[in-house]
Protein backbone atom coordinates (compact mmCIF):
# COMPACT_ATOMS: atom_id res chain seq x y z
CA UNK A 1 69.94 105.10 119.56
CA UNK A 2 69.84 102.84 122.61
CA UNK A 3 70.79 98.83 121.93
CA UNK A 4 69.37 97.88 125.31
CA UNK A 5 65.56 96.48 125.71
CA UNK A 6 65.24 99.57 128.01
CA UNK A 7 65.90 102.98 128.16
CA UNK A 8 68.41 104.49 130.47
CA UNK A 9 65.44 106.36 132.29
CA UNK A 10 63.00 103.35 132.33
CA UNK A 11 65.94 101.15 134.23
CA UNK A 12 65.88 104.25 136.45
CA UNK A 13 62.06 104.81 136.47
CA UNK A 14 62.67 100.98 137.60
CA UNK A 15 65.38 101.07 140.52
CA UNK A 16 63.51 104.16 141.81
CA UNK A 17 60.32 101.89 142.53
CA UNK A 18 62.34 98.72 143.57
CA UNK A 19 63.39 101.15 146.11
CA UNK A 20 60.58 102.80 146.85
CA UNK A 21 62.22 106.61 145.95
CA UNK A 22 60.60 109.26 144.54
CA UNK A 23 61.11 109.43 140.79
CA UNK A 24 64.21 111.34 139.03
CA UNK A 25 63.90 115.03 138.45
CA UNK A 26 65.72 116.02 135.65
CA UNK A 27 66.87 119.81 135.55
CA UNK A 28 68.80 121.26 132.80
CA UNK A 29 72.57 120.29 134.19
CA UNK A 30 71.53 117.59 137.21
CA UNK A 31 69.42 114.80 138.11
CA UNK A 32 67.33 114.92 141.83
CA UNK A 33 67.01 111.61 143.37
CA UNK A 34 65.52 111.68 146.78
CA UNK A 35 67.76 114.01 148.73
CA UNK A 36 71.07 113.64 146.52
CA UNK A 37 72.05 115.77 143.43
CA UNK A 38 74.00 114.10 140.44
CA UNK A 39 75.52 117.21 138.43
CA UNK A 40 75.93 115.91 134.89
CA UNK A 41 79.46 117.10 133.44
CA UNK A 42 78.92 117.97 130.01
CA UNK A 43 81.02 115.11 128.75
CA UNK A 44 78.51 112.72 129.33
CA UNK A 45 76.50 113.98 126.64
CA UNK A 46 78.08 112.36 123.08
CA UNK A 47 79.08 115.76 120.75
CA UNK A 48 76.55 115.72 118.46
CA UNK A 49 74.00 116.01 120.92
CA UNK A 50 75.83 118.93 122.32
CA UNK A 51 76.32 120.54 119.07
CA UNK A 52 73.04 120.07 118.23
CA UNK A 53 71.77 121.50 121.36
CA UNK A 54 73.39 124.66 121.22
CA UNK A 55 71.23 127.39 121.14
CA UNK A 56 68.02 125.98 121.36
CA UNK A 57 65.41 127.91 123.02
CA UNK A 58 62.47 125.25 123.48
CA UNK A 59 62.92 122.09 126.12
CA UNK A 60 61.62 119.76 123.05
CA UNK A 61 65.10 117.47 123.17
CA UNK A 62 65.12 117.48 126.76
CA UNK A 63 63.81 113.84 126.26
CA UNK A 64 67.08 112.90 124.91
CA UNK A 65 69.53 114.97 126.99
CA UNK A 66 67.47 113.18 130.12
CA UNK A 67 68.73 109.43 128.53
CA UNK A 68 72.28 110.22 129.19
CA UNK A 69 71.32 112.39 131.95
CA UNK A 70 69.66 108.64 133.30
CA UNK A 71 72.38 107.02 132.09
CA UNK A 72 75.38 108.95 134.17
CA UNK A 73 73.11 108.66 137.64
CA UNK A 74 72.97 104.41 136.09
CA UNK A 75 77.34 104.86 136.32
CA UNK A 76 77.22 106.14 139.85
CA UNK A 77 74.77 104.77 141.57
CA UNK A 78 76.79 103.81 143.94
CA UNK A 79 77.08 107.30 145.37
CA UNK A 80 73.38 106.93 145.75
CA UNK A 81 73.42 107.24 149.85
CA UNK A 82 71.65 104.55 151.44
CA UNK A 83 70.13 102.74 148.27
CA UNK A 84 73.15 102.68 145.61
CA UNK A 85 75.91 99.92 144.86
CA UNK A 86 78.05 99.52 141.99
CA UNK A 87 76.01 98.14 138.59
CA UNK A 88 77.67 96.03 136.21
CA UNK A 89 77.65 97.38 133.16
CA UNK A 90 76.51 95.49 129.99
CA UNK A 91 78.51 93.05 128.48
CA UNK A 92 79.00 94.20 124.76
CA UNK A 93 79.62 91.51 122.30
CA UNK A 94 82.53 92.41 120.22
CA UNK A 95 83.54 89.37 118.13
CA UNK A 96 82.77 89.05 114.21
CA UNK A 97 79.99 86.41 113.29
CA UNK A 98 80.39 84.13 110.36
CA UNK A 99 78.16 81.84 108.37
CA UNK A 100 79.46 78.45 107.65
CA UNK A 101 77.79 78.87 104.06
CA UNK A 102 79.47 82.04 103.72
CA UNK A 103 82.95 81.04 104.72
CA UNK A 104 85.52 84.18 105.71
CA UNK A 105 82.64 87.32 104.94
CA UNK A 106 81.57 88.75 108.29
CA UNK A 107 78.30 88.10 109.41
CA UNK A 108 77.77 90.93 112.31
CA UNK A 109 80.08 92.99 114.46
């Protein structure tokens, strides 16, 4: 599940057309943008999605491989010739919440 407003592939769908680029091809183990070829190491995919993907015949979850596949081209963009620099990653909030009516029980995390 993705926290952010946007998917990884609509903030690509996005940078592509701020940049006037053709959009992303995803292909089973890469990502084609323009003229440059991001192979996608298998570690950027979290486990369960490669256990869960073992096997299968049909392209169905394709859809979901392509968000990390998005989100790994996101990381290096910066290799992007010509268009990329570095992106700064989200800032994740990582401090317990509390509720002054609730005194010392943890609101969110």
């Amino acid at each position: 599940m993705w926290r952010d407003a946007f998917k990884p592939t609509q903030i690509l769908d996005s940078l592509c057309k701020k940049n006037s680029l053709p959009a992303a091809e995803y292909r089973q183990e890469e990502v084609k943008m323009d003229n440059k070829i991001f192979k996608v190491p298998p570690e950027a995919f979290p486990e369960e999605a490669s256990v869960r993907n073992k096997g299968r015949v049909a392209d169905e979850n394709w859809s979901v491989d392509d968000e990390h596949k998005a989100l790994y081209v996101l990381q290096h963009w910066e290799e992007m010739p010509g268009y990329g620099y570095k992106l700064v990653p989200e800032h994740v909030e990582i401090r317990s919440l509390y509720n002054p009516e609730n005194p010392g029980l943890v609101q969110v995390r």
